[in-house]
N, C-alpha and C. Protein backbone atom coordinates (compact mmCIF):
# COMPACT_ATOMS: atom_id res chain seq x y z
N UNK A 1 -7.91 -6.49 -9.02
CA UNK A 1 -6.99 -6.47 -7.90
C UNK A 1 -5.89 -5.44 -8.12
N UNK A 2 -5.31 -5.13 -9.30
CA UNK A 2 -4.57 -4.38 -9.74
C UNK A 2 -4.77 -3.00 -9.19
N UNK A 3 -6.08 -2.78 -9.70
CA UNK A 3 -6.38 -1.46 -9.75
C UNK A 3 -6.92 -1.03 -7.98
N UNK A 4 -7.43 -2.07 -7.76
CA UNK A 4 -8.28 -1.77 -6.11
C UNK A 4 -8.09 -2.34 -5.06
N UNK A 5 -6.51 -3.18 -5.06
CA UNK A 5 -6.33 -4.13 -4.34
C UNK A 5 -7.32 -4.89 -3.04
N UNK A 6 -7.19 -5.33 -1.86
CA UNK A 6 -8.36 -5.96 -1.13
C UNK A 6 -9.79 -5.21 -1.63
N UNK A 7 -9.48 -4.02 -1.57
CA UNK A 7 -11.00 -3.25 -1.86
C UNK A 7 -11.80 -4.40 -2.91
N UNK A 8 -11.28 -4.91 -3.36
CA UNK A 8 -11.87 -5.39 -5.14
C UNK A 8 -12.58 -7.14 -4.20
N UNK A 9 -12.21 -7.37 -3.36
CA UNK A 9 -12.40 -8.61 -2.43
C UNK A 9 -13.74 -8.06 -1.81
N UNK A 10 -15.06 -9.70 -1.27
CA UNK A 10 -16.12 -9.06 -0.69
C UNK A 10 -15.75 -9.40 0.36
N UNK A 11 -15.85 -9.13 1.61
CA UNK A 11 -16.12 -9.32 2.67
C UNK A 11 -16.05 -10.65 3.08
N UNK A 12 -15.20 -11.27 4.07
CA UNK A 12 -15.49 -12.60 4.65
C UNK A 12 -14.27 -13.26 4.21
N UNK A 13 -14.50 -14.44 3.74
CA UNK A 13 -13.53 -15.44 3.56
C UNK A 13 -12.46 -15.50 2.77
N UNK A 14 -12.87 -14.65 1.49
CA UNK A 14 -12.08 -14.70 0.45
C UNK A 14 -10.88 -13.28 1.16
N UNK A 15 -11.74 -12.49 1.62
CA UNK A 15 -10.58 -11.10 2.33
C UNK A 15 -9.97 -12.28 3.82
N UNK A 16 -10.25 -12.51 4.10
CA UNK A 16 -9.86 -13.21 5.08
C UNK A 16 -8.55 -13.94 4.83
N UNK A 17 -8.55 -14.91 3.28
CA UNK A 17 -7.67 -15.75 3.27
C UNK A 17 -6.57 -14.92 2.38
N UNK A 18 -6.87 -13.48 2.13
CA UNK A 18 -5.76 -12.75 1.27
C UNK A 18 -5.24 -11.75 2.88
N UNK A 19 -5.39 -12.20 4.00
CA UNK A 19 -4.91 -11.75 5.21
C UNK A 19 -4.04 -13.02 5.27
N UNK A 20 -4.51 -13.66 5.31
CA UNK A 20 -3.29 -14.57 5.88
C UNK A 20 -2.52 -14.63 5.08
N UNK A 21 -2.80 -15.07 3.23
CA UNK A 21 -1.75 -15.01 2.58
C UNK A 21 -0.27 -13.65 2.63
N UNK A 22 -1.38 -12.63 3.24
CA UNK A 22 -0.56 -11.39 3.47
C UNK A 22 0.60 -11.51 4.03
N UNK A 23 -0.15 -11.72 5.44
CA UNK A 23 0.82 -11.69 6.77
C UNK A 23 2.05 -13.16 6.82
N UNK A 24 1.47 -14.49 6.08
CA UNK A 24 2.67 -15.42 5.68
C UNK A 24 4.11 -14.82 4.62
N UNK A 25 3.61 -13.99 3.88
CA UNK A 25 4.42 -13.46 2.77
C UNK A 25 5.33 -12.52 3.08
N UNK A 26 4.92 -11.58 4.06
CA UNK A 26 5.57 -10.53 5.16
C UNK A 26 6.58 -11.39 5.87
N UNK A 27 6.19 -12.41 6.62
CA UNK A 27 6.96 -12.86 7.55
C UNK A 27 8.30 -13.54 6.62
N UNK A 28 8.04 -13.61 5.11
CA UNK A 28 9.37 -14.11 4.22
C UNK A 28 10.15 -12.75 3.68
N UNK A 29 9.43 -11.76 3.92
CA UNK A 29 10.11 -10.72 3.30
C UNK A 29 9.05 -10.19 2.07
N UNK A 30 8.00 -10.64 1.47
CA UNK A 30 7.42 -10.35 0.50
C UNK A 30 6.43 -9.53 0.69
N UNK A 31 5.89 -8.36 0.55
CA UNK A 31 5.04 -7.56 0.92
C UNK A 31 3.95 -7.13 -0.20
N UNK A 32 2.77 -7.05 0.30
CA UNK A 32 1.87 -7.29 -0.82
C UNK A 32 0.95 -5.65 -0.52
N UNK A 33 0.78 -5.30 -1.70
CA UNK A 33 0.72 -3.81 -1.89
C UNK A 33 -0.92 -4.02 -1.30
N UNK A 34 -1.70 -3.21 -0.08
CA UNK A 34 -3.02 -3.64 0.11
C UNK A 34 -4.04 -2.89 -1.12
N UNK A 35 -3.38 -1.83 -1.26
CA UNK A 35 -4.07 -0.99 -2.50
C UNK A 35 -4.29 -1.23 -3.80
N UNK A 36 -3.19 -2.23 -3.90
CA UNK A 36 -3.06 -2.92 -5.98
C UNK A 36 -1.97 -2.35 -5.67
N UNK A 37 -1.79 -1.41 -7.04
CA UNK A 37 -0.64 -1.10 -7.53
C UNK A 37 -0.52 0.37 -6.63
N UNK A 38 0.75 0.55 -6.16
CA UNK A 38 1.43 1.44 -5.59
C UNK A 38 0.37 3.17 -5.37
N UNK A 39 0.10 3.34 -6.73
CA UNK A 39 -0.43 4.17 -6.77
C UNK A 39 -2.17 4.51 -5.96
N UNK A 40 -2.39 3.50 -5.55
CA UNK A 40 -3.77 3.26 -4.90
C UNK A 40 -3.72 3.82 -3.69
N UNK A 41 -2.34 4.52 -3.33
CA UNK A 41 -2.39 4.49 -1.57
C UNK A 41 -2.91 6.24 -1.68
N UNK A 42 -2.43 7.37 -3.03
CA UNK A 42 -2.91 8.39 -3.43
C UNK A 42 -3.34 8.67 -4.53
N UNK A 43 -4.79 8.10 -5.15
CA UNK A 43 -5.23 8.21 -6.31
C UNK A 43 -5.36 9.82 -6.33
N UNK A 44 -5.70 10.33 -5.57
CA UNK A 44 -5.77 12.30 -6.26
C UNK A 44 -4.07 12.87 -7.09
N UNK A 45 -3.16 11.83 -6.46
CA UNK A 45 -2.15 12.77 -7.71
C UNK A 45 -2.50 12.32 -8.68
N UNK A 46 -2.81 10.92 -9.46
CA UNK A 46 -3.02 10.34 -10.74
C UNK A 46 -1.53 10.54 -11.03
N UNK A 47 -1.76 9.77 -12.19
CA UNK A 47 -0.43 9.38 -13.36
C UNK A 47 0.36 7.85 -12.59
N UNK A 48 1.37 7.32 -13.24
CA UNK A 48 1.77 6.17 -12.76
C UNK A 48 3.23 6.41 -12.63
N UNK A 49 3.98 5.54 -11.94
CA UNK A 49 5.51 5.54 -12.47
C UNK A 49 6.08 6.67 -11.78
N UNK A 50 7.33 7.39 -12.01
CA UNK A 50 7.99 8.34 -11.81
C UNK A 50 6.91 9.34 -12.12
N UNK A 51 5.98 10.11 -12.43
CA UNK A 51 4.68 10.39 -12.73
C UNK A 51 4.12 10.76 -11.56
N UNK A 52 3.47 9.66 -10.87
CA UNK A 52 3.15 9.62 -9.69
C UNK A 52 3.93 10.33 -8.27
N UNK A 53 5.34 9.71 -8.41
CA UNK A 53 5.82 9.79 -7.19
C UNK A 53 6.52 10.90 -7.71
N UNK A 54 6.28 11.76 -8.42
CA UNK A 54 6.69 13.73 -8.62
C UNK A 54 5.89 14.03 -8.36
N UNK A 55 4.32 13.88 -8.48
CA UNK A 55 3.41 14.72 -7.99
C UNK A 55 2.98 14.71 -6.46
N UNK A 56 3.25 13.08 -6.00
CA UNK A 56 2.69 13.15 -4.95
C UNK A 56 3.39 14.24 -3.97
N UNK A 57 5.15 13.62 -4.40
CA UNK A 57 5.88 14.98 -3.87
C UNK A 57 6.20 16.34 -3.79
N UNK A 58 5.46 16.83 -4.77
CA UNK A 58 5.75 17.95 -5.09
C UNK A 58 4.53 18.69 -4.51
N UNK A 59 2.79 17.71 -4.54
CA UNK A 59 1.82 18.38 -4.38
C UNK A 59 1.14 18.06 -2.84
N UNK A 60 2.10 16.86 -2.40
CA UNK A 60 1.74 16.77 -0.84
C UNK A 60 2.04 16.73 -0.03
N UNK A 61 1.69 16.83 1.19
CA UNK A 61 2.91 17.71 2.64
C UNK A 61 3.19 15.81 3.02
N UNK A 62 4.20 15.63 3.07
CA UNK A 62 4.33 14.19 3.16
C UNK A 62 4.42 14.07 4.72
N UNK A 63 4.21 15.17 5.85
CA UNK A 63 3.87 14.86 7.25
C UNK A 63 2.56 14.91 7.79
N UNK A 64 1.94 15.33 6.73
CA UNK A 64 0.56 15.91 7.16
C UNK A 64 -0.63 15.25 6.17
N UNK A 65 0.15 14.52 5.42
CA UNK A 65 -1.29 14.08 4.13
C UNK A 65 -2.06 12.89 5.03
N UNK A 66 -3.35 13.09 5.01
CA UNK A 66 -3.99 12.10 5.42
C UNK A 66 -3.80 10.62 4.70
N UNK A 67 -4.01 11.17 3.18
CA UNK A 67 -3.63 9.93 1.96
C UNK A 67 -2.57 9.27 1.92
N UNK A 68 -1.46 9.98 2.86
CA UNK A 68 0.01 9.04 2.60
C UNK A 68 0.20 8.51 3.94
N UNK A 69 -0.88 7.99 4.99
CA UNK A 69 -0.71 7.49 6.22
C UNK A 69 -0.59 5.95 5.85
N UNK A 70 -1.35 5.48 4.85
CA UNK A 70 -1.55 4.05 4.82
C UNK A 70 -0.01 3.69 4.26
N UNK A 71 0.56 4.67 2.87
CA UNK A 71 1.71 3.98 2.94
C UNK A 71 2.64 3.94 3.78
N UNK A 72 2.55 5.46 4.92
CA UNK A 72 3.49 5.44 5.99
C UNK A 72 3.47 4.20 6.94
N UNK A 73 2.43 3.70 6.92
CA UNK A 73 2.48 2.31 8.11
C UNK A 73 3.25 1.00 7.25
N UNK A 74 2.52 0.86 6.39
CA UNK A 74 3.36 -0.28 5.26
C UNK A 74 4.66 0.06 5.34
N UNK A 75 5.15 1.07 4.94
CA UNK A 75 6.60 1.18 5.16
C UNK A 75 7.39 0.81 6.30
N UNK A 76 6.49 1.24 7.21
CA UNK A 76 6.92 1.09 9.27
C UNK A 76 7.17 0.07 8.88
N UNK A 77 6.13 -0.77 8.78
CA UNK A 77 6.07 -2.80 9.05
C UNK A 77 7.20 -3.13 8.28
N UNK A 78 7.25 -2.68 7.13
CA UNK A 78 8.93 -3.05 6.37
C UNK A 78 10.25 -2.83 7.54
N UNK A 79 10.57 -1.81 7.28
CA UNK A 79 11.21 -1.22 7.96
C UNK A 79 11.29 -1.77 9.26
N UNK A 80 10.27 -2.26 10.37
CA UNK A 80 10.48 -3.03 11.31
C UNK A 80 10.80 -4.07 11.30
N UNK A 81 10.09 -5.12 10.53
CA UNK A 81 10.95 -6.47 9.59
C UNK A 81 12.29 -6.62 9.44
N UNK A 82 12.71 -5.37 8.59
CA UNK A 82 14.35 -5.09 8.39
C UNK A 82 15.17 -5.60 9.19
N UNK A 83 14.81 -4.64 10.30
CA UNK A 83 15.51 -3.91 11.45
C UNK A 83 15.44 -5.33 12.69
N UNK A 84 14.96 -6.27 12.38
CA UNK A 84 14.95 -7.28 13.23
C UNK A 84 15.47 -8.26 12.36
């Protein structure tokens, strides 16, 4: 789960009931990474940590990356949460 978050889930019930656990946890404020760990949303930079989030920045157009759409929506849904 770490490494592949839902991905690592088969199909059906068990992804099903890590949706709801999702969307209950959201609605408290708790947000659950769908990828694993942070870094799953752009595995092509590699590295972890401060690591990661230099390369992603440095090596990707952060308006235009296809790879950084999934975290751009996760963030939205935060961010909309917030803001209400």
């Amino acid at each position: 789960m770490k490494d592949s978050g839902r991905a690592a889930l088969s199909p059906g019930q068990t992804a099903a009931h890590l949706d709801q656990l999702s969307d209950r946890c959201s609605q408290r404020g708790l947000w659950i990474v769908p990828v694993g760990g942070i870094e799953g949303f752009c595995p092509t930079a590699g590295g972890y940590g401060p690591k990661f989030a230099g390369t992603v920045l440095s090596e990707h157009d952060t308006e235009t990356s296809v790879e950084l759409e999934k975290p751009e929506s996760l963030l939205k849904k935060i961010w909309k949460a917030v803001q209400e």
